[in-house]
Each structure stands twice: as C-alpha cells, then as structure tokens.
Protein backbone atom coordinates (compact mmCIF):
# COMPACT_ATOMS: atom_id res chain seq x y z
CA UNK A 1 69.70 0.39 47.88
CA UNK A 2 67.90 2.52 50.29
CA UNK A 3 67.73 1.33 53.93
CA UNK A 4 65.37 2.32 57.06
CA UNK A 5 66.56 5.48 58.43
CA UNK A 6 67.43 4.76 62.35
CA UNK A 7 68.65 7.07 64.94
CA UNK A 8 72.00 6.89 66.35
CA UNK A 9 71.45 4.49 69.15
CA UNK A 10 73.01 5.60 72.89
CA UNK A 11 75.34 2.40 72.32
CA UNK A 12 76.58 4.47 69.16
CA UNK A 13 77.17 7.81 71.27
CA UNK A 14 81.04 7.07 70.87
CA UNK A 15 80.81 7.17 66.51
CA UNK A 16 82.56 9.80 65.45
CA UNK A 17 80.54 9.59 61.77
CA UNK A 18 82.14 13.44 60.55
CA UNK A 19 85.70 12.11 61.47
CA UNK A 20 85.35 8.94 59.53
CA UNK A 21 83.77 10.94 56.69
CA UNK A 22 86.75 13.10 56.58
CA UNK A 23 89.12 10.48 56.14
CA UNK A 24 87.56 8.65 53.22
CA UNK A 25 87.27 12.42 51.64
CA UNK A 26 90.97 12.63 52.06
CA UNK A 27 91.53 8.61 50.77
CA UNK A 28 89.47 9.64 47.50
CA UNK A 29 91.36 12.72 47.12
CA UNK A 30 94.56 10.36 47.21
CA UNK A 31 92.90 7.76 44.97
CA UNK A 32 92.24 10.68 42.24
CA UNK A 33 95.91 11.60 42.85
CA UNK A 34 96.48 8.11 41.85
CA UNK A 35 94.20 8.46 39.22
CA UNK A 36 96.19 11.52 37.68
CA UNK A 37 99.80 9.97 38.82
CA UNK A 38 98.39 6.53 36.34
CA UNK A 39 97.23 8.76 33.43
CA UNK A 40 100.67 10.05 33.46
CA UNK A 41 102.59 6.81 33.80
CA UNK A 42 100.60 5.56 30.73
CA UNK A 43 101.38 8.70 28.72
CA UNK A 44 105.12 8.52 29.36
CA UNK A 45 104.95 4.43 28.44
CA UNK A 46 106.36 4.13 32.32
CA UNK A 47 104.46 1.14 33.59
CA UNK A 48 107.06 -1.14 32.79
CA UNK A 49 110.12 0.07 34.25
CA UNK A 50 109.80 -1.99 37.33
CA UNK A 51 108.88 -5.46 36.32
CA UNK A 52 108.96 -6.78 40.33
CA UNK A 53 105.61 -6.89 42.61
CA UNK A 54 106.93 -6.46 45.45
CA UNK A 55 104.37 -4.96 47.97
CA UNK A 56 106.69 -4.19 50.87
CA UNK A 57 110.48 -3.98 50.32
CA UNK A 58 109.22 -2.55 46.66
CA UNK A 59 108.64 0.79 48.75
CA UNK A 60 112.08 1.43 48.50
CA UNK A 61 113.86 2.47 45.17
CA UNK A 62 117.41 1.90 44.23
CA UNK A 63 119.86 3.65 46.19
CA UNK A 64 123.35 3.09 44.20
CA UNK A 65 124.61 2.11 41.02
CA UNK A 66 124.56 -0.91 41.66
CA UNK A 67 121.04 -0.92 42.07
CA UNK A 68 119.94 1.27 39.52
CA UNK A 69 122.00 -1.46 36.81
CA UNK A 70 119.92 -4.22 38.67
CA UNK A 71 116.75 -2.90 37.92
CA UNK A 72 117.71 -1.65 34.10
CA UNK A 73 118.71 -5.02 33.41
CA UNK A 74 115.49 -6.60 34.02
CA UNK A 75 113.71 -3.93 32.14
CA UNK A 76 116.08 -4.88 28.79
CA UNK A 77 114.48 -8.45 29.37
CA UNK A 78 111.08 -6.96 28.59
CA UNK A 79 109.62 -6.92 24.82
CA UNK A 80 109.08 -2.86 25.14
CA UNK A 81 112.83 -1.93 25.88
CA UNK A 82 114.18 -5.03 23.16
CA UNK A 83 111.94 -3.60 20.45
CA UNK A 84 111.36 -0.09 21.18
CA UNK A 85 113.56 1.70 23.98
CA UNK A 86 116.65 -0.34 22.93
CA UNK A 87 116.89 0.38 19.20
CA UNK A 88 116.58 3.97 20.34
CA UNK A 89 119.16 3.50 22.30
CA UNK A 90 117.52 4.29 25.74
CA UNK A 91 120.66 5.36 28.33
CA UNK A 92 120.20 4.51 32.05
CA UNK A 93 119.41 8.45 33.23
CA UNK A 94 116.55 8.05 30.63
CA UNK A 95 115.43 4.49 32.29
CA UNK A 96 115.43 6.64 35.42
CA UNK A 97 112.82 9.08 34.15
CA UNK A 98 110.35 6.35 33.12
CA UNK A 99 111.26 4.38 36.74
CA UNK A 100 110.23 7.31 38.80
CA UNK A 101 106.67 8.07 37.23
CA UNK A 102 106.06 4.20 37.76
CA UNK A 103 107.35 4.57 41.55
CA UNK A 104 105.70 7.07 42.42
CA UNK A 105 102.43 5.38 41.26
CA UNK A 106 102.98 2.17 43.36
CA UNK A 107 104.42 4.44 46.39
CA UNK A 108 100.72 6.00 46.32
CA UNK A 109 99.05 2.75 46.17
CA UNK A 110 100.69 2.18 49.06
CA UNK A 111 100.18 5.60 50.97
CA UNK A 112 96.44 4.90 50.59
CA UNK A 113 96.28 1.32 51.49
CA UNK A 114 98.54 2.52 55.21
CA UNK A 115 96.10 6.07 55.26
CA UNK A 116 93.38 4.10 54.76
CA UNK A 117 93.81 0.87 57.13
CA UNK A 118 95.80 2.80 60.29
CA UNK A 119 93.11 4.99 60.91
CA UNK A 120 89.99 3.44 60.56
CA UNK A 121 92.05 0.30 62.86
CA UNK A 122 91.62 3.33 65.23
CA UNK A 123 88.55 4.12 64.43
CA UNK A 124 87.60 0.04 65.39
CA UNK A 125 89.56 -0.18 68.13
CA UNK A 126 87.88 2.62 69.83
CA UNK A 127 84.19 1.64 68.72
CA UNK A 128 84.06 4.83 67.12
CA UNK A 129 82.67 3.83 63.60
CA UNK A 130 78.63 4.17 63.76
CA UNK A 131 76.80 1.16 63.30
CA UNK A 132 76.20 -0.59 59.92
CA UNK A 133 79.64 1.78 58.36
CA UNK A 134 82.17 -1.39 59.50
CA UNK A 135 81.37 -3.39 56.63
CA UNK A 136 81.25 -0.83 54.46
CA UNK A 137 84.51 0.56 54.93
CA UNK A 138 86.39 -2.63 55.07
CA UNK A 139 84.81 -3.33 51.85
CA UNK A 140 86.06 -0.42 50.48
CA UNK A 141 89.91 -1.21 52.20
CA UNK A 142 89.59 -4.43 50.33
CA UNK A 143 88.99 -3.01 47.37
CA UNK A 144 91.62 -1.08 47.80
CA UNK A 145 93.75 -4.59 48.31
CA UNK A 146 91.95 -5.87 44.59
CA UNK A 147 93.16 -2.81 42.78
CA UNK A 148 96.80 -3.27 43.96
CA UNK A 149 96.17 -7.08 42.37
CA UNK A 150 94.64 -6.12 39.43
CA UNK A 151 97.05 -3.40 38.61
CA UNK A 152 100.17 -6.24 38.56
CA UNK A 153 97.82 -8.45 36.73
CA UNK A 154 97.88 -5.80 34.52
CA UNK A 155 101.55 -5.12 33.96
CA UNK A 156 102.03 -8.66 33.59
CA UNK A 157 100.31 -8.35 30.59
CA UNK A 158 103.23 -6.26 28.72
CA UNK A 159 106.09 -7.95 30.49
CA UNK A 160 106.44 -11.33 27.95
CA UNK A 161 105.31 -11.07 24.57
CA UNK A 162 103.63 -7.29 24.39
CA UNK A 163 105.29 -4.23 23.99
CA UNK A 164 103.00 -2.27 26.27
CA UNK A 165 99.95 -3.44 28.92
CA UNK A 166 96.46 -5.00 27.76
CA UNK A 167 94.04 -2.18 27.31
CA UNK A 168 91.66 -4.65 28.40
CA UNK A 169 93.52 -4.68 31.79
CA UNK A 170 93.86 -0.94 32.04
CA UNK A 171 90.68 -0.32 31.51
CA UNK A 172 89.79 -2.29 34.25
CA UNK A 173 92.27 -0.82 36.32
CA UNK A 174 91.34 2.29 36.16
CA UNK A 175 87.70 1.89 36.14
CA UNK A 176 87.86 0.07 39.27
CA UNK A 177 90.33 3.11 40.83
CA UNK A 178 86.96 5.60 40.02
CA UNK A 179 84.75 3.32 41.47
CA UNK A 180 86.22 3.01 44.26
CA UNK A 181 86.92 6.59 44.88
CA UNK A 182 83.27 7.01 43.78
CA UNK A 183 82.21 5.13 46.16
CA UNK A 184 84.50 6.27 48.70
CA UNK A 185 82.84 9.92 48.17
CA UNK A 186 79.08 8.32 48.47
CA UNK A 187 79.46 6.93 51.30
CA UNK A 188 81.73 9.84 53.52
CA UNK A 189 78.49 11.87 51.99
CA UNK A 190 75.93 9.25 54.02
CA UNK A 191 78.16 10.24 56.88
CA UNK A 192 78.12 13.68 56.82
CA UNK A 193 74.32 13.70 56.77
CA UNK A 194 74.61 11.49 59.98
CA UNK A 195 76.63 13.50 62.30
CA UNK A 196 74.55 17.00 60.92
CA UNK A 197 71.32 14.95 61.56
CA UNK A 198 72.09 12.18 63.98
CA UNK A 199 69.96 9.92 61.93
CA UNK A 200 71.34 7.35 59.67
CA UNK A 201 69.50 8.40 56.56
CA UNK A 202 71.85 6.85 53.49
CA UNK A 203 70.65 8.33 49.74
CA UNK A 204 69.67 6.05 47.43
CA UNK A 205 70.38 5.24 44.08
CA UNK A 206 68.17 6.53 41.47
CA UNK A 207 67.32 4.96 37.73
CA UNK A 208 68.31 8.35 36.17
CA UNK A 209 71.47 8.42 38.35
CA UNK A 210 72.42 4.96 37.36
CA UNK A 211 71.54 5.72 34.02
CA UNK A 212 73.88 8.60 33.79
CA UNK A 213 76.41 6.79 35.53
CA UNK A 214 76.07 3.91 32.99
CA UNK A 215 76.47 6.52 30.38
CA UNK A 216 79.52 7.87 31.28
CA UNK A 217 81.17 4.49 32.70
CA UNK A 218 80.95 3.60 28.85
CA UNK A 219 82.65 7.07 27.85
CA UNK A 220 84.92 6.64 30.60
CA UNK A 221 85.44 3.01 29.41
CA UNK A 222 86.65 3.83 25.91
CA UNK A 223 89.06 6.61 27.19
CA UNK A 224 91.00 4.18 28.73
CA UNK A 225 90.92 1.94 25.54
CA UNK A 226 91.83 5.41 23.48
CA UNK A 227 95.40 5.61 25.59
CA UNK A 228 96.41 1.82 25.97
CA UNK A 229 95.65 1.63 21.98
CA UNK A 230 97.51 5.09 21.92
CA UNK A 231 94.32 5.86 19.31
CA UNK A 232 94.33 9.28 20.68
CA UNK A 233 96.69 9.72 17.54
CA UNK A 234 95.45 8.09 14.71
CA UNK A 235 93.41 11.59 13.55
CA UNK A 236 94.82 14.67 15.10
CA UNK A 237 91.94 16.71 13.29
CA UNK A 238 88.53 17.41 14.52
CA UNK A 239 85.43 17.21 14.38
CA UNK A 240 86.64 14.56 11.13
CA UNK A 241 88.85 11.97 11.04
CA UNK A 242 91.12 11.59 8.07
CA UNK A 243 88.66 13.84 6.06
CA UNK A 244 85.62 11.90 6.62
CA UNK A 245 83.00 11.68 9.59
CA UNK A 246 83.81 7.72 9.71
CA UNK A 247 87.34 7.06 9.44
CA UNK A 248 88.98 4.64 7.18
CA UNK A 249 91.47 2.09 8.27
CA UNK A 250 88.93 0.22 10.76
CA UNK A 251 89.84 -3.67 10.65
CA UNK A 252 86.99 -5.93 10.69
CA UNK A 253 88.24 -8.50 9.86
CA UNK A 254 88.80 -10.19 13.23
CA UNK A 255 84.97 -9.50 13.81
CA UNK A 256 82.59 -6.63 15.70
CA UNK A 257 83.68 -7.77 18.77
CA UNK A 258 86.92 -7.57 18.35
CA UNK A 259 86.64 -3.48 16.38
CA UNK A 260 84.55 -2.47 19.09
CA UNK A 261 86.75 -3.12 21.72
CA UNK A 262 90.32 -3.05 20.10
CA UNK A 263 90.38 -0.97 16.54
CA UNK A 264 92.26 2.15 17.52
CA UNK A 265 90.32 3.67 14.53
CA UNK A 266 87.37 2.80 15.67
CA UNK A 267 87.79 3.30 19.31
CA UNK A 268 88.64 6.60 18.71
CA UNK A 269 85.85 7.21 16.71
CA UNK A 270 83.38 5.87 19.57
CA UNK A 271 84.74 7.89 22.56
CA UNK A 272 85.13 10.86 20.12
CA UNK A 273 81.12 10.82 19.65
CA UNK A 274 79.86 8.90 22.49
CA UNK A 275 80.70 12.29 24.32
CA UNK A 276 77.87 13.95 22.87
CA UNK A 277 75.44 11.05 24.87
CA UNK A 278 77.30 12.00 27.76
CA UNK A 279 76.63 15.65 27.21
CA UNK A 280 73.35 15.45 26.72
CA UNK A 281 72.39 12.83 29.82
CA UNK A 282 74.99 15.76 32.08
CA UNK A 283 72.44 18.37 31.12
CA UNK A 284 69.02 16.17 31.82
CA UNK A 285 70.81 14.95 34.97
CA UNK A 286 72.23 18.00 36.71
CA UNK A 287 68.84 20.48 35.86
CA UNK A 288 66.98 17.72 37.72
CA UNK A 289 69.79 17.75 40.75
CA UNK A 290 69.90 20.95 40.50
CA UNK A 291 65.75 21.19 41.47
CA UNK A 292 66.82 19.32 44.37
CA UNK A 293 67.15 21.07 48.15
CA UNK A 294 70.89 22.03 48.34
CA UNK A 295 71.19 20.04 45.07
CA UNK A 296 72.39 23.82 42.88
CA UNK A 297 76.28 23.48 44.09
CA UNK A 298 76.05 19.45 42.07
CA UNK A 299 74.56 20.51 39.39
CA UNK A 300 77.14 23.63 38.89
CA UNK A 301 79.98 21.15 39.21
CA UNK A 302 78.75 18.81 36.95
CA UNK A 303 77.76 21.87 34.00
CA UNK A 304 81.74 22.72 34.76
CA UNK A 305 83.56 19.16 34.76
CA UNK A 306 81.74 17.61 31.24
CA UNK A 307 82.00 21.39 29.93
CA UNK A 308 86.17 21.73 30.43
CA UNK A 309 86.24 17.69 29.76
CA UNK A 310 84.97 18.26 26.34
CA UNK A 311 87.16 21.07 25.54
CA UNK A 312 89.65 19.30 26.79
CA UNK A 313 89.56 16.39 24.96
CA UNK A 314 89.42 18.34 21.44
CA UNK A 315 91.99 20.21 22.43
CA UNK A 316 94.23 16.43 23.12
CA UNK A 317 93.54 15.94 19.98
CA UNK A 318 94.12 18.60 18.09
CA UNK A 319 97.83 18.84 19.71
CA UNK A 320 98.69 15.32 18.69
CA UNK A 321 97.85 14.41 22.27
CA UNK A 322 100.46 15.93 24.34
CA UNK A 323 101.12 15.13 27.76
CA UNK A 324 100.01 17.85 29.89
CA UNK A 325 96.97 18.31 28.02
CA UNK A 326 95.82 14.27 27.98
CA UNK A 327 96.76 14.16 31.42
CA UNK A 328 94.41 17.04 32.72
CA UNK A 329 91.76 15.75 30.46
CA UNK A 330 91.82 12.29 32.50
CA UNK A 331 91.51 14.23 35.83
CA UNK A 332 88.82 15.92 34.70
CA UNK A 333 87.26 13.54 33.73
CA UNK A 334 87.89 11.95 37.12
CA UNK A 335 86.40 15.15 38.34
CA UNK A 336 83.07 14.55 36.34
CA UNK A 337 82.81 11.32 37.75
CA UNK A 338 83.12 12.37 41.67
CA UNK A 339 80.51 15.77 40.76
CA UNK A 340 78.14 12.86 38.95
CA UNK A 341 77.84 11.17 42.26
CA UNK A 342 77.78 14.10 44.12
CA UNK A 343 74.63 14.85 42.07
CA UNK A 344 73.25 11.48 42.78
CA UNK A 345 73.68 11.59 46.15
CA UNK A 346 71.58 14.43 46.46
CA UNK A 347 69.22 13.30 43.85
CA UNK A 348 68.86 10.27 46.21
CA UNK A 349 68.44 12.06 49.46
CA UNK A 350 65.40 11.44 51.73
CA UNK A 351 64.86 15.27 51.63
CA UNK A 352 63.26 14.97 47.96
C-alpha cells in the first residue's frame, strides 16, 4: 500500500537508509543462494540425510567415525533409505554425499538468520534505521525465523511413512524463501530512493504488478510440485507428452482436487503450458515498465530471465531432467521473480 511521502525528519539525521539497503541486498542475494543450494538438495533426494532439528549445535557436522555411523544410523530408520537407498545398497561415503548438500542448506539458513539479525541489532542500537523501516525489517527477520520452521515441518513430512517430503510442504517452503527475498529486494529499493532523495517515498503496488506476480506465483507454484512429484520425468519429449498434447496416465479418480495438485501427469502438463500465461503477462508487463522513467534496465531483465527460463525448462526436459540443467532453471526462475519486482517497483514509483 502506498503511504504519505515525508521528509527525513532532523531526529532521523542519524539513518543510514543506503547502508541498511545494502544489507538486505546482500541477505536476498544469500536467500537466492539458498534458493539454488534447496533446488539442488531436492534434485540429489538430500533432504533427509539429517533427520535432527537442531538449530544451534546442528551447525556443526560430524567430525569422526564415530559420528559419521551416528548420523547414518538414524538415516537407515527413515522409509527413503529402508526402501530405496538400502536395497541399493547405499555405503556410508555415499550417505556422505547426500549429508553435505543437506548441510550446507541448513548452514545457510543459518548464515542469513546471524547476517541478517547482527547487523541490523547495530543498526537499532545506534538509531540508525530511518523511521517507519524497524517494523519492517524485523518482520522480514521473523520471517526469516518461519522459514527455518516451516522447512523442518517439511522434512518431517518424509521422515515416518514417506519416502521423500510433501510437495505440499515444499512448495510452501520455497515459495515463502522467494517471497521473502522478494520482499527483501522491495523494500532495500524504498531505501535507496530515500537516501538519493531524502524523502521517504515507498512505490506502491500496482493491479498489473500483482497481477503478474499472481501469474507467475502459480507457475512458480507448480514447479515446485513438478520436482517433489519428480514429474519433471514422466515425458522427456516436447512440446507433447507421450505422443499426445494431453497426456495419458492422469488419475482422477481421487477427484480434481486432488489431479490438480498431486497427478505428476498432470502437474507436469500444467506448469509445462501455464508458461505460455506467464510469457505473455512478462511481455504486457515489462513494455509498460519499460515506459516508465529509469524503468528500461527492469524491463530488459525481465525480457532476459522468462526468455532463458523457458529455454531452460525445455531443455530439463528434454535431458530427462538432469541436475545441472534443473538446477539453473530454478535460479532463473528465482531470477525472474527478483527482475518482476524490480519492474514493479518502478512501475509503482511516485515518479509515474
């Protein structure tokens, strides 16, 4: 929501609004990190090598034999190493491979959380945050706090009786991670305009831009869905599937609900052509950013992040979804995101 633009106040001569800004810049750079490090840890079926939340002596990994045993053992309690990884006769050096992908997610989780929280204590302590940013960016740090939550709420899922993690929980897992380094990037934006201005003059969000953003949140949505269901590899042709525009194989018998959020078939199929909706709402929304004032640099990145996304994700498919590839495809598509609100932002500004 917009709010009155107000100078910064002599009591706020002490803000330090382009230092601040800088640091959430850097946070969302580490949260897309994350982002990447996740897409990864999914791809490699990693996320349940270390079945123990624990937030603070967790930060250390095993350090002898000993150790290492410890930890394997209470992955062969899990339902993914009895009925997958065991039968295949997973050693402990290949336990080790899918340990460290999963450590070094939860090792950046908690780089953020202490990069995040140290400095902007600083920030507090010396009354250098400009007036009306607290809130925000303590909402943001515990949101930050959430995500850590959610993301054992989601491994829970796949420690008992599944062999992998609820979709449903990834999805919201990672969804949440963009949003909050979306909203980490709108707001160090707001910032910047502050300390080049030295009035507080936040954008506003626009029905196109939230239209757009809606848009792709639902592409976004059904990517995650595409690699918890691993349906990335249920039709490694394209533009068919199996020969035919609409694939067979899709279950309805549990109901619409259920194929429209859980049918790898039809998942697939959804994310597959959804992207076109996305392509067309990029090109409407970045020619109108791209009329904005200092609006041409959004609109370029946008063209260039849904352009490589798309290639990319034929290109996952066609290649029976290999790592590398499905890996870059979910930072790009990380990438769109961050150039989307970059576009709204400026869509948003006061100056149009």
């Amino acid at each position: 929501m917009a709010t009155r633009t107000t100078p910064l106040a002599p009591t706020q001569s002490r803000a330090r609004p382009l230092a601040l800004s800088n640091l959430l810049l850097f946070v969302a750079l580490l949260v897309f990190a994350m982002v990447v490090v996740g897409g990864i840890t999914r791809l490699t079926e990693s996320g349940l090598s270390i079945t123990e939340w624990k937030p603070i002596s967790g930060a250390i990994p095993p350090l002898t034999h000993s150790d290492w045993m410890h930890a394997f053992v209470l992955y062969q309690a899990t339902p993914e190493y009895q009925q997958i990884n065991g039968p295949a006769g997973m050693t402990l050096d290949q336990f080790k491979q899918i340990y460290w992908w999963e450590f070094l997610h939860r090792l950046l989780g908690r780089l953020i959380g202490i990069v995040f929280a140290l400095p902007l204590l600083w920030f507090a302590v010396r009354r250098e945050i400009p007036s009306g940013y607290g809130w925000k960016v303590v909402g943001l740090l515990a949101l930050g706090g959430m995500q850590g939550a959610l993301g054992w709420y989601m491994v829970m899922s796949g420690l008992s009786e599944r062999t992998d993690v609820s979709h449903l929980r990834l999805s919201a897992h990672l969804l949440l991670a963009l949003t909050i380094m979306g909203t980490l990037i709108w707001v160090a934006l707001d910032l910047r305009r502050l300390a080049k201005t030295g009035q507080d003059e936040p954008s506003r969000l626009t029905a196109q831009a939230a239209v757009t953003l809606a848009i792709l949140y639902v592409q976004l949505l059904y990517g995650a869905w595409v690699a918890g269901l691993n349906a990335g590899q249920v039709a490694p042709t394209w533009p068919d599937m199996q020969g035919r525009f609409v694939p067979e194989g899709i279950d309805w018998s549990h109901g619409s609900l259920w194929a429209l959020t859980s049918d790898p078939y039809l998942v697939h199929f959804i994310h597959r052509w959804w992207a076109w909706v996305v392509v067309v709402a990029m090109v409407m929304f970045a020619r109108r950013v791209r009329r904005v004032p200092g609006g041409r640099r959004a609109s370029i990145a946008i063209h260039s992040a849904f352009g490589t996304q798309v290639i990319l994700g034929i290109l996952t498919v066609l290649t029976g979804v290999l790592i590398w590839l499905a890996a870059l495809h979910q930072a790009v598509g990380a990438l769109l995101l961050a150039s989307t609100v970059w576009g709204a932002h400026e869509l948003g500004s006061r100056r149009t």
